[in-house]
Protein backbone atom coordinates (compact mmCIF):
# COMPACT_ATOMS: atom_id res chain seq x y z
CA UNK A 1 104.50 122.82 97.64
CA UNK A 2 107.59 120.90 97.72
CA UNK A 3 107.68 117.20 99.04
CA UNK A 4 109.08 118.08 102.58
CA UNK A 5 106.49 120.31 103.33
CA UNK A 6 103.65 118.30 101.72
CA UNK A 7 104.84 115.48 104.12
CA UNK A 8 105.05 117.96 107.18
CA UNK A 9 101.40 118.97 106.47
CA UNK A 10 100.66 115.44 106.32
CA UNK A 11 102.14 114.57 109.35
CA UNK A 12 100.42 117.64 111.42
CA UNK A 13 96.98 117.09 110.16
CA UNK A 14 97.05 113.21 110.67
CA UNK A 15 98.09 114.01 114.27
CA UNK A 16 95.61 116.56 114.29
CA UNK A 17 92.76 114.48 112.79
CA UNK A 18 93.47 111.52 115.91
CA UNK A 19 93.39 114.17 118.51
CA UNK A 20 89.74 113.46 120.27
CA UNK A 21 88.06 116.87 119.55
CA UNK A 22 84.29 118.12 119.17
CA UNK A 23 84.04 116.36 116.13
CA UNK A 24 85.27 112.83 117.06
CA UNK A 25 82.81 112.99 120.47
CA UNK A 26 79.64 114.18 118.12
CA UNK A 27 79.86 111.47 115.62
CA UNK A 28 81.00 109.04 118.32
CA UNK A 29 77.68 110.13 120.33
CA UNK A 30 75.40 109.82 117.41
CA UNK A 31 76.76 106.33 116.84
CA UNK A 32 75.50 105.61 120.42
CA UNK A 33 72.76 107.24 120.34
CA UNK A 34 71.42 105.77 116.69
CA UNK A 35 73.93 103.29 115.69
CA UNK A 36 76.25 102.66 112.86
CA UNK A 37 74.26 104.02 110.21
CA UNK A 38 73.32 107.05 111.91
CA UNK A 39 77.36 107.35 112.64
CA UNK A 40 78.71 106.90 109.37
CA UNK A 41 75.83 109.56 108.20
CA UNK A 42 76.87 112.15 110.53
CA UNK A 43 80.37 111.33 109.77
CA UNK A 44 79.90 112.43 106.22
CA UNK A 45 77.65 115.23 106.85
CA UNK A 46 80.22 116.78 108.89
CA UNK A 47 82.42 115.95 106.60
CA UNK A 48 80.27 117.98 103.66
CA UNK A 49 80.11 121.21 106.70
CA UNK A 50 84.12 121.20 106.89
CA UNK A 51 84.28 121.32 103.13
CA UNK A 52 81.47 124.47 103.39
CA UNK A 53 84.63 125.99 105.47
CA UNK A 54 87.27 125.34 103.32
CA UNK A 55 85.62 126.74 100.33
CA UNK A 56 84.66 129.97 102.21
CA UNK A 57 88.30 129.70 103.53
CA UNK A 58 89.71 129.85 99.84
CA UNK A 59 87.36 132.44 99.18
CA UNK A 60 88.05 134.72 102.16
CA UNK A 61 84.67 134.83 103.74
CA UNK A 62 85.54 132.71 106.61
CA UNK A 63 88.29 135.57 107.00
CA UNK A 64 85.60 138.20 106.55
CA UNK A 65 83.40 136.29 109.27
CA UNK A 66 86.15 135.73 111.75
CA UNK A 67 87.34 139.38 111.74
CA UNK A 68 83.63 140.64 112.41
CA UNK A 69 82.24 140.02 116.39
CA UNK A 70 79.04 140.30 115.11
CA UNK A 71 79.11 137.92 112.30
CA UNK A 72 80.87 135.48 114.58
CA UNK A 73 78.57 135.74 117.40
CA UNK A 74 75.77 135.20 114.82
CA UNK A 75 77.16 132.00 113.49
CA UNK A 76 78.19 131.08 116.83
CA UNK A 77 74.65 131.34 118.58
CA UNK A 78 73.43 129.65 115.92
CA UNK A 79 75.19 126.36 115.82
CA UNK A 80 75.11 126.14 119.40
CA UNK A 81 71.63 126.31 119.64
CA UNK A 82 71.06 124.09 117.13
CA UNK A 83 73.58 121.95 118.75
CA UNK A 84 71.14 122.29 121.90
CA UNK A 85 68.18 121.31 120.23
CA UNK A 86 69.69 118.76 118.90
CA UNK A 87 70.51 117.04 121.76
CA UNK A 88 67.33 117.85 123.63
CA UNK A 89 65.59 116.17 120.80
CA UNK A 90 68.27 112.68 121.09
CA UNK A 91 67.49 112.81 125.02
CA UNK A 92 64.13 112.50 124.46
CA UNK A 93 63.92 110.01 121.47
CA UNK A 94 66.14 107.81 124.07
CA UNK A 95 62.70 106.04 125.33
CA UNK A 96 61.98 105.14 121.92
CA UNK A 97 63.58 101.96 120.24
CA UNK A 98 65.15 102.39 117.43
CA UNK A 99 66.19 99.58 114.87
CA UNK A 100 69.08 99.23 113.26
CA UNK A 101 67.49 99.41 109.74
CA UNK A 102 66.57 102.80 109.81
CA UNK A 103 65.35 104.19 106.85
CA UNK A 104 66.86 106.38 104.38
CA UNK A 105 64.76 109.09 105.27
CA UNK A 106 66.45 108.73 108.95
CA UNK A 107 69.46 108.27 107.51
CA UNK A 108 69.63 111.57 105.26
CA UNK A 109 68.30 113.70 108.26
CA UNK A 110 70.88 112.70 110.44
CA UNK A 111 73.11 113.48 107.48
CA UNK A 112 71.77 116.91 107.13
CA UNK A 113 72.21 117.72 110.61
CA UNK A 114 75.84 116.66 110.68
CA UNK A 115 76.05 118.89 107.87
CA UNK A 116 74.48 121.60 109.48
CA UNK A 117 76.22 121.34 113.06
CA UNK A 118 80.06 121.65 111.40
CA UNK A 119 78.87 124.91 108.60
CA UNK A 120 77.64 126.60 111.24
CA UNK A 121 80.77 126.30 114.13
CA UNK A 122 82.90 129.23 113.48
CA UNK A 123 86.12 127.32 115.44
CA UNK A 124 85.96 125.07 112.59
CA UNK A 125 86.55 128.01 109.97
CA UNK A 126 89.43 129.58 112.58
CA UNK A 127 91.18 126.04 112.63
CA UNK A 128 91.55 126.24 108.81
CA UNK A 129 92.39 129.92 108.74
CA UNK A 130 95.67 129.13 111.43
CA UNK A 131 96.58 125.72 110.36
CA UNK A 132 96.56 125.79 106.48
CA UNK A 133 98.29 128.86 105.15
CA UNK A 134 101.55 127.63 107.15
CA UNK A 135 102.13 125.17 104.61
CA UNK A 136 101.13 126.85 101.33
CA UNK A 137 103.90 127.71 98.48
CA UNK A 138 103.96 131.81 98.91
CA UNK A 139 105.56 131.91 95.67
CA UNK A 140 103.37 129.66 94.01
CA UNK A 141 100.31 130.31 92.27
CA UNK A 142 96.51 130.05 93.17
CA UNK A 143 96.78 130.34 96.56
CA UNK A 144 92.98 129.81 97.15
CA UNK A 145 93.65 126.54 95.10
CA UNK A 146 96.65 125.40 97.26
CA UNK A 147 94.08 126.18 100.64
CA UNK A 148 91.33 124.53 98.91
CA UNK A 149 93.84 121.35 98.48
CA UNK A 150 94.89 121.21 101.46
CA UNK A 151 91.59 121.34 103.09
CA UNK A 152 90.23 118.88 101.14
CA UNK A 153 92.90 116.57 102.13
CA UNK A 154 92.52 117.58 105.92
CA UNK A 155 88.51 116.67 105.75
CA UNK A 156 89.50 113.48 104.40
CA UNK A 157 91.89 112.19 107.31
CA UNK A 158 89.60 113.49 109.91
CA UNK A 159 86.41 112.09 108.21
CA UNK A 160 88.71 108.79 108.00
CA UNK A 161 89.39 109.24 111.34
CA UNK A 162 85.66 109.63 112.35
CA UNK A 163 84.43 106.60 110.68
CA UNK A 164 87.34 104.17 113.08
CA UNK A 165 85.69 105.76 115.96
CA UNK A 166 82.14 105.18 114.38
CA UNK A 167 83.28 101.28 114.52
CA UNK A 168 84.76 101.49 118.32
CA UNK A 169 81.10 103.22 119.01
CA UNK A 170 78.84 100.51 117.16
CA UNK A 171 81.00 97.34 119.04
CA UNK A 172 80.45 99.39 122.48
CA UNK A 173 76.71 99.70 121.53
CA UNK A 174 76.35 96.35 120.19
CA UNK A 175 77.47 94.66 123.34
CA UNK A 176 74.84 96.54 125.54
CA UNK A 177 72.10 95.47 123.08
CA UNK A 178 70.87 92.73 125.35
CA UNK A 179 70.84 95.45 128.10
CA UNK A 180 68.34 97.90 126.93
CA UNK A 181 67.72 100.07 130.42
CA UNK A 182 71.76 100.90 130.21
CA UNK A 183 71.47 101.08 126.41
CA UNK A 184 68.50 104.00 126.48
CA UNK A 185 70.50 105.75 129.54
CA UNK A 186 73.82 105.35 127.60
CA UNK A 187 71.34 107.62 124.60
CA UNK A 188 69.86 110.08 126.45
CA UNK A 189 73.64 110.71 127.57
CA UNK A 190 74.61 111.24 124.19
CA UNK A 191 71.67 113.24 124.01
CA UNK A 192 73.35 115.35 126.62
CA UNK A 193 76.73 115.28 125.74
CA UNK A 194 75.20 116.94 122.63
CA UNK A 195 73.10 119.37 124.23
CA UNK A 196 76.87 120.02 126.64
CA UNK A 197 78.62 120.53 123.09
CA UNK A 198 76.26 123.64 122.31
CA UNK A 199 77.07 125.29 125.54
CA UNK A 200 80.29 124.59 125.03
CA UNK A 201 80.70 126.52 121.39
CA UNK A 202 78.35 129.11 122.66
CA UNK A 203 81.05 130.12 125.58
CA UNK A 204 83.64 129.93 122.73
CA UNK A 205 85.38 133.62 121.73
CA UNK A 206 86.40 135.14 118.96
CA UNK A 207 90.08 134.23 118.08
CA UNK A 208 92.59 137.35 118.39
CA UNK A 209 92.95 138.97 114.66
């Protein structure tokens, strides 16, 4: 790529990356719901499932996925149900306190379900697929490196972006510490806005070939 398109795909996916989306409102409500750790854990889990799609992106199996209504339904279903259970699980854990100095072993599942959540939402593979391949060099070389590249570098703003709103979250939930009754209704709403995210990817449709 030359430098004026490098900085134009800069510009776009830093504009992109601040744009509140599903991603900034999950991490944000697992930061609410769990705190900073848990926030800054999902933030780099997700992180780690975007990466899943821009290796399969390079590789053409998110192509191979997106062009198939059954494979996309499949991998649709799935992460909204486990989007579902997810939050069905946060709405109930709401009663129970929490400390701040959860564990690692909290810490890694909360990781792994960030993870999980962004490999298996299909809109995530169809951004990448429309966004990326605008700005790569068609008379370059390696043009799964070039879309690997890029994606790597898109991941990065938005996980950068994730962890500012992981901050905003943790001073909102910090001040309502000395309010517990609004602070376990404020998680069993994340716990629902979760839950709401799943229905939401589960109406999604299959982006026109």
């Amino acid at each position: 790529m030359n430098g004026t398109s490098f900085t134009l795909f800069l510009a776009a996916a830093l504009v992109i990356a601040a744009v509140p989306g599903p991603g900034i409102f999950y991490v944000a409500a697992r930061t609410l719901s769990g705190g900073k750790r848990a926030g800054i854990a999902s933030t780099f889990g997700t992180a780690l499932g975007g990466l899943v799609h821009v290796m399969a992106g390079g590789l053409g199996v998110s192509a191979i996925i997106l062009a198939s209504a059954e494979l996309f339904t499949a991998l649709k279903f799935a992460g909204a149900v486990y989007l579902v259970w997810l939050g069905i699980k946060t709405f109930r854990e709401a009663g129970k306190w929490v400390p701040e100095q959860a564990g690692a072993v909290g810490t890694q599942r909360v990781f792994r379900e960030g993870a999980l959540v962004e490999a298996l939402n299909p809109k995530t593979a169809a951004f990448f697929l429309a966004f990326i391949p605008q700005f790569l060099d068609p008379a370059g070389n390696y043009p799964a490196l070039q879309f690997m590249a890029l994606g790597l570098i898109s991941v990065a703003l938005n996980t950068l972006l994730d962890i500012i709103v992981v901050m905003m979250a943790t001073t909102a939930r910090d001040s309502l510490t000395r309010r517990p009754n609004l602070l376990q209704r404020l998680r069993q709403g994340s716990g629902l806005f979760i839950a709401g995210l799943g229905i939401s990817l589960a109406l999604a449709r299959r982006p026109a070939s």
